[in-house]
PDB file of N, CA and C in Angstrom:
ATOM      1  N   UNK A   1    -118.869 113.335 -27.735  1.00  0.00           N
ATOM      2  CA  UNK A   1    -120.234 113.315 -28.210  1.00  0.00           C
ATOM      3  C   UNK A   1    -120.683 111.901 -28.556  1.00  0.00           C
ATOM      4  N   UNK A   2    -120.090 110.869 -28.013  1.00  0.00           N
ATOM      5  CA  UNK A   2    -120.229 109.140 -28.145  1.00  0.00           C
ATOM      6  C   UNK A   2    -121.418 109.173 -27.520  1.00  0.00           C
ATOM      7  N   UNK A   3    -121.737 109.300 -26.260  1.00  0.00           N
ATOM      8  CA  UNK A   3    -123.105 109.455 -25.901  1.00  0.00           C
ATOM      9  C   UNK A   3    -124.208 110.058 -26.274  1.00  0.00           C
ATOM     10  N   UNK A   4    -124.192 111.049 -27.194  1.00  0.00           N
ATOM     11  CA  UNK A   4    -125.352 111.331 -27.776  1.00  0.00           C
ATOM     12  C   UNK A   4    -125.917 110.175 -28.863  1.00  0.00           C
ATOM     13  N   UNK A   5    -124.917 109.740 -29.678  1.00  0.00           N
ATOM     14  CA  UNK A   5    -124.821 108.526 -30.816  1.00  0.00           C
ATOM     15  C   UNK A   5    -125.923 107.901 -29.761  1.00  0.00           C
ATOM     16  N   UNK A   6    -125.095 107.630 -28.509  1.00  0.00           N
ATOM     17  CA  UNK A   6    -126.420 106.017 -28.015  1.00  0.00           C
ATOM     18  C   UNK A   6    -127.450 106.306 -27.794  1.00  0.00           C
ATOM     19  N   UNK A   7    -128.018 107.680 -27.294  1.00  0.00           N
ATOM     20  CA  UNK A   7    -129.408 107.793 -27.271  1.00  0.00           C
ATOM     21  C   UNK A   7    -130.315 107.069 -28.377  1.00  0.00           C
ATOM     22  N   UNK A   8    -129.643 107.760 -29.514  1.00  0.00           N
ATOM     23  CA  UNK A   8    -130.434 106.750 -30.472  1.00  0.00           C
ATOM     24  C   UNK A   8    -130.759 105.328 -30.359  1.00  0.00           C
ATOM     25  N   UNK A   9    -129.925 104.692 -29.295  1.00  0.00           N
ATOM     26  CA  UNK A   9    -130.161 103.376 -29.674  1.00  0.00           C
ATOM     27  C   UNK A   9    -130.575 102.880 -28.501  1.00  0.00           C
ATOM     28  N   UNK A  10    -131.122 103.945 -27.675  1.00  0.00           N
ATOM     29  CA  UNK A  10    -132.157 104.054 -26.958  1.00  0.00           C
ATOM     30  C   UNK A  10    -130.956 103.758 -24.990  1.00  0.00           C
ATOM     31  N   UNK A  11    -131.408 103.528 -24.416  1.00  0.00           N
ATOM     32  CA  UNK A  11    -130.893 103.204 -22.848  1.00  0.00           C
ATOM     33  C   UNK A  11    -130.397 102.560 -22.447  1.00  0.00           C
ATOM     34  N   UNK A  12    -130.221 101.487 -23.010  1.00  0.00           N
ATOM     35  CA  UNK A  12    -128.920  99.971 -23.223  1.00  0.00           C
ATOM     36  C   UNK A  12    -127.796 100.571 -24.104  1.00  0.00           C
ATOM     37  N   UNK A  13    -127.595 101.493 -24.916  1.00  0.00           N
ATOM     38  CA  UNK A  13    -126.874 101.858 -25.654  1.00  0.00           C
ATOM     39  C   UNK A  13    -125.881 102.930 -24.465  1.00  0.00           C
ATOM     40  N   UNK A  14    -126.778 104.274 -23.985  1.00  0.00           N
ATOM     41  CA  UNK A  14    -126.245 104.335 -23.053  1.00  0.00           C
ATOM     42  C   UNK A  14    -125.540 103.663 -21.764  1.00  0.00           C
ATOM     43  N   UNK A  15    -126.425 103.143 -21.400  1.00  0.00           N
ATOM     44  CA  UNK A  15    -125.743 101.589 -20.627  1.00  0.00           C
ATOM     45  C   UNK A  15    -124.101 101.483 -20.950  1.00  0.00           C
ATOM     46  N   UNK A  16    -124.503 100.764 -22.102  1.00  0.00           N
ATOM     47  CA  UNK A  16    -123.523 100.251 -22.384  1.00  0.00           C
ATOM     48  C   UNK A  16    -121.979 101.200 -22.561  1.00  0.00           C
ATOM     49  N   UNK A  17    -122.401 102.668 -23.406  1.00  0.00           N
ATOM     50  CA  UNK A  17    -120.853 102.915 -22.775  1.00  0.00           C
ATOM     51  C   UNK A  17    -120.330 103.789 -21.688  1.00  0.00           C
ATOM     52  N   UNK A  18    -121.281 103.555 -20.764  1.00  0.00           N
ATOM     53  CA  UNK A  18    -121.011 104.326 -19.428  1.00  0.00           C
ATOM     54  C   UNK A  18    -120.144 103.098 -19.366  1.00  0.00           C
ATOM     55  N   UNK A  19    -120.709 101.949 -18.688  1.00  0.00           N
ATOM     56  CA  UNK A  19    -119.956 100.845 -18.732  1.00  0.00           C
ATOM     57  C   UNK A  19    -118.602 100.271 -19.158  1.00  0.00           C
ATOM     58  N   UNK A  20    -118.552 100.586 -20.774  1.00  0.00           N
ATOM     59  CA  UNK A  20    -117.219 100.992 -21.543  1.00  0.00           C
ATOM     60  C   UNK A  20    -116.306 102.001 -21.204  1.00  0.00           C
ATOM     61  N   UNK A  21    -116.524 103.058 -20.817  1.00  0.00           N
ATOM     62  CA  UNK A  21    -116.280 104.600 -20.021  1.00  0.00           C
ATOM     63  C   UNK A  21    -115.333 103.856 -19.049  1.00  0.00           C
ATOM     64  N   UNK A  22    -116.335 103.379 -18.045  1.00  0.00           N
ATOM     65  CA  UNK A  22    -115.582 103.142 -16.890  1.00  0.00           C
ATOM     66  C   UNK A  22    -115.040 102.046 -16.424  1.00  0.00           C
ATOM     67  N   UNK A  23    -115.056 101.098 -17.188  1.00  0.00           N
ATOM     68  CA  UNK A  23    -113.825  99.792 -17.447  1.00  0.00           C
ATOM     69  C   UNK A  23    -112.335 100.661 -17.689  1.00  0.00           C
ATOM     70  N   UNK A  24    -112.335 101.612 -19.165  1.00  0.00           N
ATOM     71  CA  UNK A  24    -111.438 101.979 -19.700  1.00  0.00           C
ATOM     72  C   UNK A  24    -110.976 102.791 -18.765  1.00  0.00           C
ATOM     73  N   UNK A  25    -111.569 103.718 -17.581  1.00  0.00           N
ATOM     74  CA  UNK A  25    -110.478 104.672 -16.919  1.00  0.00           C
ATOM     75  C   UNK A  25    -110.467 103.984 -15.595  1.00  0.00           C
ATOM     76  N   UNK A  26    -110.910 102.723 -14.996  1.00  0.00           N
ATOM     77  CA  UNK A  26    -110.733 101.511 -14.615  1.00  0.00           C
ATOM     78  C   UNK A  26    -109.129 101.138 -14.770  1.00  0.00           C
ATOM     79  N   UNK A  27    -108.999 100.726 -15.649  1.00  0.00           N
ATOM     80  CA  UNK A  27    -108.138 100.098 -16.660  1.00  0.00           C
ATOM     81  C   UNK A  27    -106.698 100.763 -16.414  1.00  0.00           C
ATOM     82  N   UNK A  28    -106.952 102.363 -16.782  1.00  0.00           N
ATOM     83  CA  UNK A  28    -106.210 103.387 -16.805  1.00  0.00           C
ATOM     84  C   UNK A  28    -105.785 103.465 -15.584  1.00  0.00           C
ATOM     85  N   UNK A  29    -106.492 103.855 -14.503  1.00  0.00           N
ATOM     86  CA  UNK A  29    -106.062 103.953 -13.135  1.00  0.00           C
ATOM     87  C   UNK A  29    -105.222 102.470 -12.484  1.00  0.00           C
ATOM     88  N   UNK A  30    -105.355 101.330 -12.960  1.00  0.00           N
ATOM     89  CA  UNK A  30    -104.744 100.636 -12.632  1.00  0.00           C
ATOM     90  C   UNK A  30    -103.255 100.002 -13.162  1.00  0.00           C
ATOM     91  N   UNK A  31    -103.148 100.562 -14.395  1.00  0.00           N
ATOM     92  CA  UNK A  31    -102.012 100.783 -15.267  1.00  0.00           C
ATOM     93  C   UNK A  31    -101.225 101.967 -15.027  1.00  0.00           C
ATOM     94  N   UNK A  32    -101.327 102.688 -13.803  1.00  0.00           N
ATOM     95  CA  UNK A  32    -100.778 103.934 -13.588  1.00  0.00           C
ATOM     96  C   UNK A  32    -100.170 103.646 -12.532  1.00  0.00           C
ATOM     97  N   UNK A  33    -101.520 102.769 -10.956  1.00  0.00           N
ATOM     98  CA  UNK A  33    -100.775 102.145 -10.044  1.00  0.00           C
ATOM     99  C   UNK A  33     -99.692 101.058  -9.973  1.00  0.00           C
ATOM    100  N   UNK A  34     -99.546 100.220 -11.125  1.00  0.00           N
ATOM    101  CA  UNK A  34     -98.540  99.606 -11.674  1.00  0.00           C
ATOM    102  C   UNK A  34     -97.425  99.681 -12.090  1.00  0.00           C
ATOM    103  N   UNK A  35     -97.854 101.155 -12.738  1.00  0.00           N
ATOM    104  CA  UNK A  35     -96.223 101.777 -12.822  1.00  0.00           C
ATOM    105  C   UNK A  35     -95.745 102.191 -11.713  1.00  0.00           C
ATOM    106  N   UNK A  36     -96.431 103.025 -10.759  1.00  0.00           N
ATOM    107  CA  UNK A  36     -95.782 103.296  -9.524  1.00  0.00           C
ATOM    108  C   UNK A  36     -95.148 102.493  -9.061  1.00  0.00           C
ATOM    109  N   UNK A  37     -96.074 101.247  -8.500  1.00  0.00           N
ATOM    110  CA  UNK A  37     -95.580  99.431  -8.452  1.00  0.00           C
ATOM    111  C   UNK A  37     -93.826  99.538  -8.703  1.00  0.00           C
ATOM    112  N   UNK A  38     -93.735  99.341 -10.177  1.00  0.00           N
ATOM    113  CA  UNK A  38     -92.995  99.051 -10.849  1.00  0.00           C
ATOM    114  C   UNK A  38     -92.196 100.160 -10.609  1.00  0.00           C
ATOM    115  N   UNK A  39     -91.776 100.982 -10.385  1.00  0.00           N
ATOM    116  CA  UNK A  39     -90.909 102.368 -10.203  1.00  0.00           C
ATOM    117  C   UNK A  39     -90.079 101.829  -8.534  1.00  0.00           C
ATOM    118  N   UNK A  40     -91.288 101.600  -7.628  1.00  0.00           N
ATOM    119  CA  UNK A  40     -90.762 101.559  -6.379  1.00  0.00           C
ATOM    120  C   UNK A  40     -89.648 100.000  -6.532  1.00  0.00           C
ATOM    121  N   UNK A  41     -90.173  99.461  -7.468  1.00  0.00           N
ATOM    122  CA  UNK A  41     -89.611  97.990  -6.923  1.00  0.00           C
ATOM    123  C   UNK A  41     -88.174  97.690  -7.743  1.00  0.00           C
ATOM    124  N   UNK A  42     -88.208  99.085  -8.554  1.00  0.00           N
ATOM    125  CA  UNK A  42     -87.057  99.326  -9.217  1.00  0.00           C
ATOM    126  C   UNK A  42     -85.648  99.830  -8.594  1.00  0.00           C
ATOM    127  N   UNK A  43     -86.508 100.877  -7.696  1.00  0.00           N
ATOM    128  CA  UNK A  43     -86.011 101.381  -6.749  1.00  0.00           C
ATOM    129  C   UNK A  43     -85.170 100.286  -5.372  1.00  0.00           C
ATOM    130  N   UNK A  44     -85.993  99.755  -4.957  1.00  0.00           N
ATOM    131  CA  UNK A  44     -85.881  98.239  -4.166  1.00  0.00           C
ATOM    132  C   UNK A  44     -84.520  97.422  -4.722  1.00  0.00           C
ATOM    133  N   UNK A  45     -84.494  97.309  -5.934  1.00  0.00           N
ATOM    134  CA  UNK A  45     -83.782  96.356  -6.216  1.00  0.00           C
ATOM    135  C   UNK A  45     -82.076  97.008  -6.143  1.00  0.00           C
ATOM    136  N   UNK A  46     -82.170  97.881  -7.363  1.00  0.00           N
ATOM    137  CA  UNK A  46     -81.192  98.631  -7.473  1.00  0.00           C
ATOM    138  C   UNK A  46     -80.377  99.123  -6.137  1.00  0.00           C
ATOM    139  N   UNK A  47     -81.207  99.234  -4.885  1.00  0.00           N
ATOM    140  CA  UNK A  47     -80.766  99.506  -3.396  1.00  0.00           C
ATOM    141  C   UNK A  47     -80.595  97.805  -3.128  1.00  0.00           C
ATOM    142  N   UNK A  48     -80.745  96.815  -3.059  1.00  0.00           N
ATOM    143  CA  UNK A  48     -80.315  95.530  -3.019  1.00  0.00           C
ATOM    144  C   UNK A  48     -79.014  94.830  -3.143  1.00  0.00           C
ATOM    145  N   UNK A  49     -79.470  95.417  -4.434  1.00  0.00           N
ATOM    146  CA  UNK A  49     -78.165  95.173  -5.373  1.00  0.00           C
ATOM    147  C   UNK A  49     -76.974  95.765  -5.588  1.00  0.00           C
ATOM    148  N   UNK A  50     -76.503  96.833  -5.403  1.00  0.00           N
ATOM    149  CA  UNK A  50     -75.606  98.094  -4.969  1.00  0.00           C
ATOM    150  C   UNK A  50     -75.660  98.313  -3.372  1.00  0.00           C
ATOM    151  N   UNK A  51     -76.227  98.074  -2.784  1.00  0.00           N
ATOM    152  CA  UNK A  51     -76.113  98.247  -1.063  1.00  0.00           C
ATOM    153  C   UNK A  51     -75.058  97.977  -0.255  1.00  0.00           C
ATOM    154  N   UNK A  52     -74.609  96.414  -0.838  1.00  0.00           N
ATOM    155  CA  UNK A  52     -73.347  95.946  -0.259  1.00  0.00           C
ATOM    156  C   UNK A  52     -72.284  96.528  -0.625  1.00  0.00           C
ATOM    157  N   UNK A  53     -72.614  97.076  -1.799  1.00  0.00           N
ATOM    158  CA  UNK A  53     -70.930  97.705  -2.618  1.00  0.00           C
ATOM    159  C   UNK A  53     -70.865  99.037  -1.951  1.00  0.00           C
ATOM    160  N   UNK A  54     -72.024  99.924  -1.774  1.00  0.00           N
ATOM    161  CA  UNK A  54     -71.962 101.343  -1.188  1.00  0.00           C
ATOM    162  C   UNK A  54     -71.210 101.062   0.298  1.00  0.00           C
ATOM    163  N   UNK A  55     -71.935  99.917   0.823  1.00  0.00           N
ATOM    164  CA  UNK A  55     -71.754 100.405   2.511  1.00  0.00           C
ATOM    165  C   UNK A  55     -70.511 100.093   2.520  1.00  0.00           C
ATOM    166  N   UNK A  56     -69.700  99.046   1.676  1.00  0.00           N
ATOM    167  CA  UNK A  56     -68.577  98.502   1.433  1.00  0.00           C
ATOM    168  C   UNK A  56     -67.154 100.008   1.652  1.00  0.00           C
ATOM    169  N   UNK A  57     -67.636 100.557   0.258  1.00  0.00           N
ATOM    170  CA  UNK A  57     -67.184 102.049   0.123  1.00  0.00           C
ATOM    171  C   UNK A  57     -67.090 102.737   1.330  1.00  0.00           C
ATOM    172  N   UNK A  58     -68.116 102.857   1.865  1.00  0.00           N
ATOM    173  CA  UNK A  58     -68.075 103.772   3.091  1.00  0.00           C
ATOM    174  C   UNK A  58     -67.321 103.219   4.235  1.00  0.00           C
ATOM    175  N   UNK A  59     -67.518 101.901   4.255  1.00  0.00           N
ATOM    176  CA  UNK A  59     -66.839 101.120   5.315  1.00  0.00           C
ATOM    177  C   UNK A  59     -65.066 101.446   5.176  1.00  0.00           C
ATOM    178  N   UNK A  60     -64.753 101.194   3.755  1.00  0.00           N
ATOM    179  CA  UNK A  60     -63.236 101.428   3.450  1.00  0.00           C
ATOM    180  C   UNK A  60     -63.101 102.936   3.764  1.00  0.00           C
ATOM    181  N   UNK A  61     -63.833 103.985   3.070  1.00  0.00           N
ATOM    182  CA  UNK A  61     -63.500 104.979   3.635  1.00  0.00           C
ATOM    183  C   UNK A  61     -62.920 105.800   5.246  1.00  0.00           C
ATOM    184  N   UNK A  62     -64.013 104.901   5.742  1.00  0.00           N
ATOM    185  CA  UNK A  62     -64.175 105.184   7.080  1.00  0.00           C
ATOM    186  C   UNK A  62     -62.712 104.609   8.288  1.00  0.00           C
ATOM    187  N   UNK A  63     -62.514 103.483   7.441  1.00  0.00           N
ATOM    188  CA  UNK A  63     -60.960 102.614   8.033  1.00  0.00           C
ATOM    189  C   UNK A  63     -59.787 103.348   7.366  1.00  0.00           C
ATOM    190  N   UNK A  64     -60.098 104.011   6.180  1.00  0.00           N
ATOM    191  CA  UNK A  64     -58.910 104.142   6.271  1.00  0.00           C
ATOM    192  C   UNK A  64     -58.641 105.743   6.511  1.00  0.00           C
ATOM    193  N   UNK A  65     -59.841 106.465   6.833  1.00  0.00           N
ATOM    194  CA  UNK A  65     -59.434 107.887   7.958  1.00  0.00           C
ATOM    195  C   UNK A  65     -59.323 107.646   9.586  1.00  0.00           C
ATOM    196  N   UNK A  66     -59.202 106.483   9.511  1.00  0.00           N
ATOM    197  CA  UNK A  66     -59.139 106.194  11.563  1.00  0.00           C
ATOM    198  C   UNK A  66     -57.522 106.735  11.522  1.00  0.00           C
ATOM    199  N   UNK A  67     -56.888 106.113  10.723  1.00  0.00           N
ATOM    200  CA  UNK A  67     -55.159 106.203  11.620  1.00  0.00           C
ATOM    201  C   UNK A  67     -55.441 107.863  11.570  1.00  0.00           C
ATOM    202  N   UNK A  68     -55.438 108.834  10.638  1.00  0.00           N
ATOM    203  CA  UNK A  68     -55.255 110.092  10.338  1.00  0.00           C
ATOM    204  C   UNK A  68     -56.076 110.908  11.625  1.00  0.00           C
ATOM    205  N   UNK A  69     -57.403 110.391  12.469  1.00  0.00           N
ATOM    206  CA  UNK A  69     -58.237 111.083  12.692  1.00  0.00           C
ATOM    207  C   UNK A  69     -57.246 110.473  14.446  1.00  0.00           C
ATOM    208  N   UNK A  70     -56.692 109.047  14.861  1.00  0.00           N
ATOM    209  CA  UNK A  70     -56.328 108.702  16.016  1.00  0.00           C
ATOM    210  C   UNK A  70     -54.810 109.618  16.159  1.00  0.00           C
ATOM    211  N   UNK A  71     -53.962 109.656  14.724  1.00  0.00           N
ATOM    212  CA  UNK A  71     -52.824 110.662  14.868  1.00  0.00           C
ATOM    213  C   UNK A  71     -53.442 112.318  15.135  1.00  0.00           C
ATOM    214  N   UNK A  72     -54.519 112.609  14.704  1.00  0.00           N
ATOM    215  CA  UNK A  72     -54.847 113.842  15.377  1.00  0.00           C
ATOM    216  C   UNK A  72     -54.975 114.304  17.363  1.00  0.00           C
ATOM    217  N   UNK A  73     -55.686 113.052  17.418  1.00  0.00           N
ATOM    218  CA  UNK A  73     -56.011 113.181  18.890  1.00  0.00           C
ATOM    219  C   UNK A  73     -54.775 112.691  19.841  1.00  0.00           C
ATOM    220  N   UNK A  74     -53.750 111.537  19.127  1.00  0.00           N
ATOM    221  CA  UNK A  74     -52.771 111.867  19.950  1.00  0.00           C
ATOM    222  C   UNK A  74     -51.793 113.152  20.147  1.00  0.00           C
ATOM    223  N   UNK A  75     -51.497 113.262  18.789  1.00  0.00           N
ATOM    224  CA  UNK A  75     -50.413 114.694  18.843  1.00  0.00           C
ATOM    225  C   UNK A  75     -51.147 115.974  19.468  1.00  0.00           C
ATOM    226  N   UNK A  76     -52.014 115.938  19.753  1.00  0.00           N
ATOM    227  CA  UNK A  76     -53.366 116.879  20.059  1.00  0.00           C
ATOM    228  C   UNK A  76     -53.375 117.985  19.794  1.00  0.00           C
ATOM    229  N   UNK A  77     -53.712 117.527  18.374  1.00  0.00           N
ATOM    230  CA  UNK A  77     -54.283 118.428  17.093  1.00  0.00           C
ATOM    231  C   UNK A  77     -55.609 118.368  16.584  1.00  0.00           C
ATOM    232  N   UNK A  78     -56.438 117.794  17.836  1.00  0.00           N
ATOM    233  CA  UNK A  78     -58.095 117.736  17.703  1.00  0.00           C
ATOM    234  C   UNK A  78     -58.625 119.294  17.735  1.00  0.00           C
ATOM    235  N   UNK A  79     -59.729 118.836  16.998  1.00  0.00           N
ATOM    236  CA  UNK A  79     -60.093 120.458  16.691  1.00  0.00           C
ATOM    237  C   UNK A  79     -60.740 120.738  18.334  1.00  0.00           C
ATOM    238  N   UNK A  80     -61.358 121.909  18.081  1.00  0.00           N
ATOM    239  CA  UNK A  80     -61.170 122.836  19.761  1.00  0.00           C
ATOM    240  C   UNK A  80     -62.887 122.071  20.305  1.00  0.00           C
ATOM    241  N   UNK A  81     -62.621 122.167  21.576  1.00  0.00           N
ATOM    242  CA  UNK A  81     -63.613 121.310  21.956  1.00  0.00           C
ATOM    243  C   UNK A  81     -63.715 119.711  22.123  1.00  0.00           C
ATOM    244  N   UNK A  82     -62.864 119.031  21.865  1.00  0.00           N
ATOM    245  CA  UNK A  82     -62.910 117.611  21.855  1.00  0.00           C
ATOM    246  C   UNK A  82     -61.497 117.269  22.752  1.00  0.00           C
ATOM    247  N   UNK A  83     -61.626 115.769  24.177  1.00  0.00           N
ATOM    248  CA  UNK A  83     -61.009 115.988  24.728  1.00  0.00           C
ATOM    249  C   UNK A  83     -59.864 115.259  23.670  1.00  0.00           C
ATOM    250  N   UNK A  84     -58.573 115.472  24.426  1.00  0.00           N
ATOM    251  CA  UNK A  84     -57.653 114.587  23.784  1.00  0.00           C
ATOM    252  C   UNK A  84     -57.035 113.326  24.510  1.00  0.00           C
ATOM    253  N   UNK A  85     -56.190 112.733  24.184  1.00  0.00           N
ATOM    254  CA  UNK A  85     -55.895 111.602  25.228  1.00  0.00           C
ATOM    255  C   UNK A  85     -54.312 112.381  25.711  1.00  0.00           C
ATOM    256  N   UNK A  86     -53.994 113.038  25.490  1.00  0.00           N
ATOM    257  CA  UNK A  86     -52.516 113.038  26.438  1.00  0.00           C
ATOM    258  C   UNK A  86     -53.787 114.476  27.959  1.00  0.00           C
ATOM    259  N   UNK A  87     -54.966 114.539  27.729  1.00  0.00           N
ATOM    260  CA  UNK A  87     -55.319 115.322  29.100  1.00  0.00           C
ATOM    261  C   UNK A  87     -55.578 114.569  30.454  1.00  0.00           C
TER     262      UNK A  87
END
């Protein structure tokens, strides 16, 4: 009911806090896209910064199931469907 107050003070009063109104949810909407901003770039970093260590992980993982997965396909104990090397 802020806008009724300005009538009284006639059409510049109104003016004025439409004006005020919409700076402030102005304001608001751009302090919201900022956080998003700020969320994604959080996101960004943290994947930056941990990226090398993950792929690292996976990389070790991955070397050290080769001997287990190459002793499968020689003794040919590959699961069904895959050729083997003694065919």
């Amino acid at each position: 009911m802020a806008a009724l107050g300005t009538l009284e003070k006639g059409w510049w009063g109104l003016l004025a806090a439409v004006v005020k109104g919409s700076t402030t949810a102005l304001g608001n909407a751009f302090a919201t896209l900022v956080s998003g901003l700020t969320w994604c770039v959080q996101i960004a970093v943290f994947l930056v910064w941990f990226g090398p260590y993950i792929m690292g992980l996976m990389q070790l993982v991955m070397l050290s199931l080769f001997p287990f997965i190459l002793g499968c396909l020689v003794l040919g104990n590959a699961p069904a469907g895959e050729n083997t090397v003694n065919e």
